[in-house]
C-alpha atoms as a PDB file:
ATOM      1  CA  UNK A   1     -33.142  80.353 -14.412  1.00  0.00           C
ATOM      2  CA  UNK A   2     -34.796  79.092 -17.838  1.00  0.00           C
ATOM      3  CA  UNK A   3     -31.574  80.199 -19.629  1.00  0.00           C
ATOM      4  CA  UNK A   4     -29.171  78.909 -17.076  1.00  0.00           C
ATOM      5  CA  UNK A   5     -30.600  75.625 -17.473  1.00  0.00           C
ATOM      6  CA  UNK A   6     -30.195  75.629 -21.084  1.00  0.00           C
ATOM      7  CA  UNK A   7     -26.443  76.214 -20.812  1.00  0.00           C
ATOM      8  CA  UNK A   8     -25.546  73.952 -18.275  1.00  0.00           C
ATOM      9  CA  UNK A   9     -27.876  71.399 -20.490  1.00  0.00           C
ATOM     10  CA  UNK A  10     -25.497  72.673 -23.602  1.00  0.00           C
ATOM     11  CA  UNK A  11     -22.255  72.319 -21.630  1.00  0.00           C
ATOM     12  CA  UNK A  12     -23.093  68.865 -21.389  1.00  0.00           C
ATOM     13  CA  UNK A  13     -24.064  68.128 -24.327  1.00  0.00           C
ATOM     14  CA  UNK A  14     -20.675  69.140 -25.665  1.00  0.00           C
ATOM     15  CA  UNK A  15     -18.771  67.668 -23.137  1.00  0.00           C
ATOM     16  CA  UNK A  16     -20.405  64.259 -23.645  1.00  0.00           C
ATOM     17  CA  UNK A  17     -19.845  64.687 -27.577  1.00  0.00           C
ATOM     18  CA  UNK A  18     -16.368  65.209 -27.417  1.00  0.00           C
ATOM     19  CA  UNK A  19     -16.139  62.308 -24.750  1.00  0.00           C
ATOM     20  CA  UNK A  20     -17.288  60.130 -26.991  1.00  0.00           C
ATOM     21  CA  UNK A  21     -15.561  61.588 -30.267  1.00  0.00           C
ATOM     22  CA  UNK A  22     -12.186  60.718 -28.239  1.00  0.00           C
ATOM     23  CA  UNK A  23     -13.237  57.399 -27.156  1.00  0.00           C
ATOM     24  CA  UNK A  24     -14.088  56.257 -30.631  1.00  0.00           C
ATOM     25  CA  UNK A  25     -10.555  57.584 -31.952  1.00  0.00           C
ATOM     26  CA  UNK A  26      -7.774  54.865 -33.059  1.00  0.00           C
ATOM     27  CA  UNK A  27      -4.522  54.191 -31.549  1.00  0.00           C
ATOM     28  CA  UNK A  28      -1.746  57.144 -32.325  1.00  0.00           C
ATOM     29  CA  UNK A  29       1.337  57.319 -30.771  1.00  0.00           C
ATOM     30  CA  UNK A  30       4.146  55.003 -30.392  1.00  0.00           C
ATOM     31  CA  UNK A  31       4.640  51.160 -29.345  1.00  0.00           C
ATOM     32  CA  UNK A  32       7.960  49.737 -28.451  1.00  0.00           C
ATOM     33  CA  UNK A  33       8.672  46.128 -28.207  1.00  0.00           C
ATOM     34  CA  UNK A  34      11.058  43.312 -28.680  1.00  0.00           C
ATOM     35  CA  UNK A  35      11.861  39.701 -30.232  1.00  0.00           C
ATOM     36  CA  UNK A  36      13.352  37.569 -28.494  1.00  0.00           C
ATOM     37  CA  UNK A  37      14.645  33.981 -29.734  1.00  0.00           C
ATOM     38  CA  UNK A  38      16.792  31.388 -28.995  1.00  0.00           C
ATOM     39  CA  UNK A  39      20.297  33.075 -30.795  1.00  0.00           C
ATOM     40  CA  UNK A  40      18.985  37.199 -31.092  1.00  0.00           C
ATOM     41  CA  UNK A  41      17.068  39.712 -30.032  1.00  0.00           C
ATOM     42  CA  UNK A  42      15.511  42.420 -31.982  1.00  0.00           C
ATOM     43  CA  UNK A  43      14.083  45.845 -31.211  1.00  0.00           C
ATOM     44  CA  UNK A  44      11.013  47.909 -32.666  1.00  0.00           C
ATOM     45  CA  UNK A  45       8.849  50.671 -33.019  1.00  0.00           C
ATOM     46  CA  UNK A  46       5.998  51.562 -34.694  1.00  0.00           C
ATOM     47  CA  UNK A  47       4.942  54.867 -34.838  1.00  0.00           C
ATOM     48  CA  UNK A  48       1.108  55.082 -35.666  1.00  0.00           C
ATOM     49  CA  UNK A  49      -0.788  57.854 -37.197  1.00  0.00           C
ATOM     50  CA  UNK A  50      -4.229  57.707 -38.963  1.00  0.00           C
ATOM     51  CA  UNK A  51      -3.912  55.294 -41.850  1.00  0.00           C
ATOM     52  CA  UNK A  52      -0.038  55.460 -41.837  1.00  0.00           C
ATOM     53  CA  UNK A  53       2.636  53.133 -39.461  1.00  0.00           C
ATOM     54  CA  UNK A  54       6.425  53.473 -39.383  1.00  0.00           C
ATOM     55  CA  UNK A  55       8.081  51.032 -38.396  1.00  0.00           C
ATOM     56  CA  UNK A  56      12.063  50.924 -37.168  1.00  0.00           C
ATOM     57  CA  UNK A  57      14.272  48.227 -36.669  1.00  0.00           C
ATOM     58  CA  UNK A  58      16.641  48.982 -34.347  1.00  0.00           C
ATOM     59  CA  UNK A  59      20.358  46.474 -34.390  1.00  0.00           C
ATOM     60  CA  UNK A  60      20.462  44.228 -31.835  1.00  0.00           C
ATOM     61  CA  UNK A  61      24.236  45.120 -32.077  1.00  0.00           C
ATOM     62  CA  UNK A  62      24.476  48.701 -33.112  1.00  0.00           C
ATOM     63  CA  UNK A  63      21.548  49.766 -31.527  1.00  0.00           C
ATOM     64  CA  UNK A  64      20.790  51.878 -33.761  1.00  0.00           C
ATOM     65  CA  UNK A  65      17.865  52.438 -36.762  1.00  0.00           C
ATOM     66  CA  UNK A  66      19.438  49.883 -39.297  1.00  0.00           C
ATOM     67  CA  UNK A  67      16.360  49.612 -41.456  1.00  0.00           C
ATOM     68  CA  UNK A  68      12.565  51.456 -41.170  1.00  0.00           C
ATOM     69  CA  UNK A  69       9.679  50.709 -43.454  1.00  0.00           C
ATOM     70  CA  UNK A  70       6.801  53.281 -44.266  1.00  0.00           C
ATOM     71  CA  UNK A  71       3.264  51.971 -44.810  1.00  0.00           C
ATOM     72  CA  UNK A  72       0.090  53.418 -46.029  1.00  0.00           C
ATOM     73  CA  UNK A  73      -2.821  51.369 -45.073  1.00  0.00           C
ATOM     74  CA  UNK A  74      -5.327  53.188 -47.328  1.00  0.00           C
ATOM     75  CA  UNK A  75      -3.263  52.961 -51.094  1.00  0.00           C
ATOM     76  CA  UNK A  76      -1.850  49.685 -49.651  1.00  0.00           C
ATOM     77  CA  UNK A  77       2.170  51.274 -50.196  1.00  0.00           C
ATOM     78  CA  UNK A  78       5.002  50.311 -48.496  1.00  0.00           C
ATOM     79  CA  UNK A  79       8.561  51.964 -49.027  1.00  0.00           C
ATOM     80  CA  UNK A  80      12.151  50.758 -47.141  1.00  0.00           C
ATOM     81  CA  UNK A  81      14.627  53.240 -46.264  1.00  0.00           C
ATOM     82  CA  UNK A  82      18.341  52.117 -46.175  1.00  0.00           C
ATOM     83  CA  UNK A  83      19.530  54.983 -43.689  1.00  0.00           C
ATOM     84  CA  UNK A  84      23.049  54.052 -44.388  1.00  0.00           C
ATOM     85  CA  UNK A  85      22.921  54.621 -47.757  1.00  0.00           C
ATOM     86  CA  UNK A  86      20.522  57.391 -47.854  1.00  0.00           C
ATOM     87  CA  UNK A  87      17.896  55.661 -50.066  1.00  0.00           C
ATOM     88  CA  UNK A  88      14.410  54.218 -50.458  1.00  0.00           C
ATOM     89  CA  UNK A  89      12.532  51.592 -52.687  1.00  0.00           C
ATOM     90  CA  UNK A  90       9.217  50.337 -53.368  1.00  0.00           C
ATOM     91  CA  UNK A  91       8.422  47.542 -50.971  1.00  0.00           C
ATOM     92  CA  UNK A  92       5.316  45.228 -52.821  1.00  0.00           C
ATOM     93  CA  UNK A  93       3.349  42.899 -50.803  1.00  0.00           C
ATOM     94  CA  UNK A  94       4.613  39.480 -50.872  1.00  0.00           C
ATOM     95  CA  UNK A  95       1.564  36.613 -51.758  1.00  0.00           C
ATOM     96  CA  UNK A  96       0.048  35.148 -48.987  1.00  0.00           C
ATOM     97  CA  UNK A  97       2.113  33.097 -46.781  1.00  0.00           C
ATOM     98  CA  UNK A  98       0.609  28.741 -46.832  1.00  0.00           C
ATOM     99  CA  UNK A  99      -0.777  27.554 -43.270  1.00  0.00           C
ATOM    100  CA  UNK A 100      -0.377  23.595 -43.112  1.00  0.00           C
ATOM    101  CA  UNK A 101      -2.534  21.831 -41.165  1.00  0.00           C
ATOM    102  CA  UNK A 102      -4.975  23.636 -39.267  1.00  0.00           C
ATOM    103  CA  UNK A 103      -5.170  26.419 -36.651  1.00  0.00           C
ATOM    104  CA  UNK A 104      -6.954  25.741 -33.701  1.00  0.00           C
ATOM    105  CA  UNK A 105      -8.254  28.734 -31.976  1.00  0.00           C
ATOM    106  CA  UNK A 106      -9.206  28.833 -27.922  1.00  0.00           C
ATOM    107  CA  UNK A 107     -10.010  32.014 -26.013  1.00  0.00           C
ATOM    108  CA  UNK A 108      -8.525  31.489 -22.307  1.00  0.00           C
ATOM    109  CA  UNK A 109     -10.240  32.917 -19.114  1.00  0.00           C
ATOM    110  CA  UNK A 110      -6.949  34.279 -18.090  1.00  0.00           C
ATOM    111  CA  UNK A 111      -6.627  38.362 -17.814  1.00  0.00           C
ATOM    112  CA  UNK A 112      -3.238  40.208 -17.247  1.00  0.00           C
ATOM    113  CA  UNK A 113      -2.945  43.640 -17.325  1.00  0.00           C
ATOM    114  CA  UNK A 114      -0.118  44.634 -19.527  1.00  0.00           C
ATOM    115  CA  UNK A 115       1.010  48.400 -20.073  1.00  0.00           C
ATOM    116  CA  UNK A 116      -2.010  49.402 -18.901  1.00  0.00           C
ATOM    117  CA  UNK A 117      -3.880  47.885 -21.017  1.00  0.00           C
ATOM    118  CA  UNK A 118      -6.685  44.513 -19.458  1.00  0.00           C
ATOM    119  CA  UNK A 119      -5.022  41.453 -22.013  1.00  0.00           C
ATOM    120  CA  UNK A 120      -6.966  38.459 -22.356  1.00  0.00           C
ATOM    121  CA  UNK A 121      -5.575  35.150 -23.175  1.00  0.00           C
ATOM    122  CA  UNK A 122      -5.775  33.142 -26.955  1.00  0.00           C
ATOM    123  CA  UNK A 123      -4.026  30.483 -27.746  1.00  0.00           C
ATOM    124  CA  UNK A 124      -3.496  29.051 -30.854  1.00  0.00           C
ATOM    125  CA  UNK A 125      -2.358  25.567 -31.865  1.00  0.00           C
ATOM    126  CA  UNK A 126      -1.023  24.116 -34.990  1.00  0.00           C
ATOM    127  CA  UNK A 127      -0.552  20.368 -34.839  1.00  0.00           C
ATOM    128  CA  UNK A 128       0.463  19.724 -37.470  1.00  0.00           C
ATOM    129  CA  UNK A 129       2.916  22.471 -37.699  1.00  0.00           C
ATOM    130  CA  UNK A 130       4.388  21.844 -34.005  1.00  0.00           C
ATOM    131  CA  UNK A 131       3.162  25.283 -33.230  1.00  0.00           C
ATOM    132  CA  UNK A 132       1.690  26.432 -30.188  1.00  0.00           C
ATOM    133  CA  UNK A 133       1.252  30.697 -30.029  1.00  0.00           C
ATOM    134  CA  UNK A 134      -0.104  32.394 -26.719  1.00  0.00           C
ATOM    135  CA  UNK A 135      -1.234  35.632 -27.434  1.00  0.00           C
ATOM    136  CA  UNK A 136      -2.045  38.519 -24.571  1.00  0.00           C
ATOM    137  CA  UNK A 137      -4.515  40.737 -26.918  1.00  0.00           C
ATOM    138  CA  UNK A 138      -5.760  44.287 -25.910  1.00  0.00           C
ATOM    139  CA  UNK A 139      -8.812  46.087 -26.867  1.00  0.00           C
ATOM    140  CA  UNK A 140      -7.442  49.634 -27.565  1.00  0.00           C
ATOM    141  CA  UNK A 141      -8.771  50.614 -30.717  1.00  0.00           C
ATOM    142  CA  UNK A 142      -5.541  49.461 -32.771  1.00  0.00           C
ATOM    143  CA  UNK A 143      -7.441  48.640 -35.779  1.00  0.00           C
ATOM    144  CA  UNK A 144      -4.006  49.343 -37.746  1.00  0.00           C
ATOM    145  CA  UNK A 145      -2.413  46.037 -36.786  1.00  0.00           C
ATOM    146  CA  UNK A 146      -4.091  43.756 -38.619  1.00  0.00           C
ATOM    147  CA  UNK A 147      -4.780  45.394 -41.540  1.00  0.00           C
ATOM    148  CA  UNK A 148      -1.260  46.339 -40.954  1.00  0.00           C
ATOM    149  CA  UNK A 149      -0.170  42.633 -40.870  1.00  0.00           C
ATOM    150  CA  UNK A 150      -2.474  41.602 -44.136  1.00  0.00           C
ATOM    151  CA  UNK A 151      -0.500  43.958 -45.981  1.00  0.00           C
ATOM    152  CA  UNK A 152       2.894  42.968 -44.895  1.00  0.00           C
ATOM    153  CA  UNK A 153       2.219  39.378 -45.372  1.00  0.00           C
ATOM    154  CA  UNK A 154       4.741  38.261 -43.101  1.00  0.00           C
ATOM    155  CA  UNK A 155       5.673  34.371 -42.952  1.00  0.00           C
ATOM    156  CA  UNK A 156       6.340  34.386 -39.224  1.00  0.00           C
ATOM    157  CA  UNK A 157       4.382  32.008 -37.131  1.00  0.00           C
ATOM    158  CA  UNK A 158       3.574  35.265 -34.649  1.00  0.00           C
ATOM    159  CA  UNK A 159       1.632  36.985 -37.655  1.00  0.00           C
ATOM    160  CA  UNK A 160       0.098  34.178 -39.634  1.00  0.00           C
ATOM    161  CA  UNK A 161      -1.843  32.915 -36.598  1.00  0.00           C
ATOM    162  CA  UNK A 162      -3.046  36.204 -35.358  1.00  0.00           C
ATOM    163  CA  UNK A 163      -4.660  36.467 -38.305  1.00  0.00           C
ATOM    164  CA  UNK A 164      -6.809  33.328 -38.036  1.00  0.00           C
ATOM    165  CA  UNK A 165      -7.868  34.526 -34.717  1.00  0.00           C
ATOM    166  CA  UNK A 166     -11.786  36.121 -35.108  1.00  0.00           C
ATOM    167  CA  UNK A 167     -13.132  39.277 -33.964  1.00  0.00           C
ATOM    168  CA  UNK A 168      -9.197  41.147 -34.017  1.00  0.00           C
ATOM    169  CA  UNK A 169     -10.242  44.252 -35.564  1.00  0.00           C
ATOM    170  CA  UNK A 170      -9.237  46.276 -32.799  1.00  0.00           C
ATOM    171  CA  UNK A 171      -6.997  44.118 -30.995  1.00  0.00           C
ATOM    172  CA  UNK A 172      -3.223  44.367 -30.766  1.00  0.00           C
ATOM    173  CA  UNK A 173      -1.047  41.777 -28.889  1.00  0.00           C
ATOM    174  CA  UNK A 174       0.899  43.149 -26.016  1.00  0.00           C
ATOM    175  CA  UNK A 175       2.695  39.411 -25.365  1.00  0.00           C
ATOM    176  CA  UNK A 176       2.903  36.699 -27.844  1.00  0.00           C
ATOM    177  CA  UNK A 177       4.548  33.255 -26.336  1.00  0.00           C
ATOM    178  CA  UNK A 178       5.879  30.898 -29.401  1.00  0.00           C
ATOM    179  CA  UNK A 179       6.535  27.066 -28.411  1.00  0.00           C
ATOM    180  CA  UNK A 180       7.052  24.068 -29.794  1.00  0.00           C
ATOM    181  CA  UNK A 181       4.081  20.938 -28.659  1.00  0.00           C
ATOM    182  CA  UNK A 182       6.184  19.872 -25.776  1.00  0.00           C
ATOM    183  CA  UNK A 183       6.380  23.569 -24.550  1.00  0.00           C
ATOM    184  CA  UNK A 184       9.745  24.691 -25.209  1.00  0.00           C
ATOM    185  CA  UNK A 185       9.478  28.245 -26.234  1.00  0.00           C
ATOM    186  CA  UNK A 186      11.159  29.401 -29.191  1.00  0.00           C
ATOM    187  CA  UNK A 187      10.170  33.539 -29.949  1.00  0.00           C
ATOM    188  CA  UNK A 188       8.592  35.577 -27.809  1.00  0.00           C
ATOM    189  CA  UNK A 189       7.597  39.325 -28.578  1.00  0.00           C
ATOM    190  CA  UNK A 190       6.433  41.950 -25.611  1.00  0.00           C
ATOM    191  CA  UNK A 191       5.604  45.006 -26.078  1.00  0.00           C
ATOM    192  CA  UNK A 192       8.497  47.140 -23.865  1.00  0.00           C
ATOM    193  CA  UNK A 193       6.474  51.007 -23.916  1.00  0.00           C
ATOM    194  CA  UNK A 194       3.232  52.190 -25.139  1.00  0.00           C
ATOM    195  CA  UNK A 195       2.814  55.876 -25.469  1.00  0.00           C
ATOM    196  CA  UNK A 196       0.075  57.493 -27.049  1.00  0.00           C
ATOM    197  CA  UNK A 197       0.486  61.325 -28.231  1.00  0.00           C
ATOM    198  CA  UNK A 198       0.018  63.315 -31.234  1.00  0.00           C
ATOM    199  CA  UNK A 199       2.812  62.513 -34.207  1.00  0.00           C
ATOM    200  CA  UNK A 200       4.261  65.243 -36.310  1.00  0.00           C
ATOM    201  CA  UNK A 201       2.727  64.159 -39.972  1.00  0.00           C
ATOM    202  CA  UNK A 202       6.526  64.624 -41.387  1.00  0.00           C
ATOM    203  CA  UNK A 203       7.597  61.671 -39.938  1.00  0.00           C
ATOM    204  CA  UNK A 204       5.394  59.675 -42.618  1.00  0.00           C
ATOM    205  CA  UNK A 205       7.412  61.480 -45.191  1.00  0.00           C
ATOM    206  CA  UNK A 206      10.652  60.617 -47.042  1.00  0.00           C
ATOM    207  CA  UNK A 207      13.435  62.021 -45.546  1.00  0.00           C
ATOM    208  CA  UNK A 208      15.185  65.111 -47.028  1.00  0.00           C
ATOM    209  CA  UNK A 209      18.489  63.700 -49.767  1.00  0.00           C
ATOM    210  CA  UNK A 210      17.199  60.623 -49.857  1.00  0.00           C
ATOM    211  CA  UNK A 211      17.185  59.108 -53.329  1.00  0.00           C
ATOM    212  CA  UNK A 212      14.858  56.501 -54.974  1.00  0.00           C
ATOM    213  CA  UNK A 213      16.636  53.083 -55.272  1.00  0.00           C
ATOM    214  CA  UNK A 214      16.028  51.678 -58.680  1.00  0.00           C
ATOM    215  CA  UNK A 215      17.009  47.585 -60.019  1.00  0.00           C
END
């Protein structure tokens, strides 16, 4: 009885360990979304793994992979591939974008659940700017995405506020609402499919005759 106890008491042990091992992994697997403005709209992916994120562009037109960039979070690398021309260059990150004005930040009390995933509201505002960014944020342990975004740098409005929004280390925004102050909206981005699943490490890799662009 002693020794039955003792295993069961084991059992659980190890089931509670992994539990917890699982629940304390980041993000991997794939998010889809779009861009949407006034004249276009754009299609992504990211495909997250660890400390690395690929990320394709996919032609509003074509609808096809026009343009993917390859980014390594822990040496800080990026690389672009030009699939149409079967080569790939080093991709340095830009300075800092400016932020004039200032960004007020404001946690709603609205909740929408979006791909599964409980969003809560933030809004930021930029007065001075004409700026006004609603952001749907889920906790899901995507702590790529901003460290993601610091590296790129990007100048759009989307990423820059993000940014001055506290407490984001795990966050990643499944709906982002631009407007201007009177509440016209001008880009929107929503995630489309989130799938999480185990990536093949070879798709972080340069592709096979690819050759190294050089100025």
């Amino acid at each position: 009885m002693k020794k039955s106890l003792l295993k069961i008491a084991s059992v659980l042990t190890i089931m509670v360990a992994t539990a917890f091992s699982a629940a304390a992994q980041n993000f991997e697997g794939v998010i889809e979304f779009k861009k949407q403005t006034a004249t276009d709209t754009t299609n992504y992916v990211y495909y997250v793994k660890g400390n690395q994120v690929k990320i394709d562009e996919i032609g509003s037109k074509s609808h096809k992979v026009e343009g993917t960039s390859l980014i390594n979070l822990d040496t800080k690398t990026m690389l672009y591939f030009n699939h149409e021309r079967k080569l790939y260059m080093d991709n340095p990150t830009p300075s800092a974008p400016t932020i004039n004005g200032t960004c007020v930040v404001k946690k709603g009390q609205n909740v929408k659940n979006l791909q599964g995933y409980k969003c809560v509201e933030y809004t930021v505002t930029n007065q001075q700017e004409g700026v006004i960014i609603t952001y749907w944020l889920a906790d899901g342990k995507f702590s790529f995405f901003e460290k993601m975004l610091r590296q790129l740098n990007r100048k759009e409005k989307s990423s820059v506020y993000f940014l001055q929004i506290q407490d984001i280390k795990n966050m990643f925004p499944m709906l982002s609402v631009q407007t201007d102050l009177t509440g016209k909206e001008t880009t929107k981005l929503e995630v489309t499919k989130i799938t999480k699943k185990e990536l093949d490490p070879a798709m972080f890799e340069i592709p096979k005759g690819y050759n190294k662009f050089e100025k």
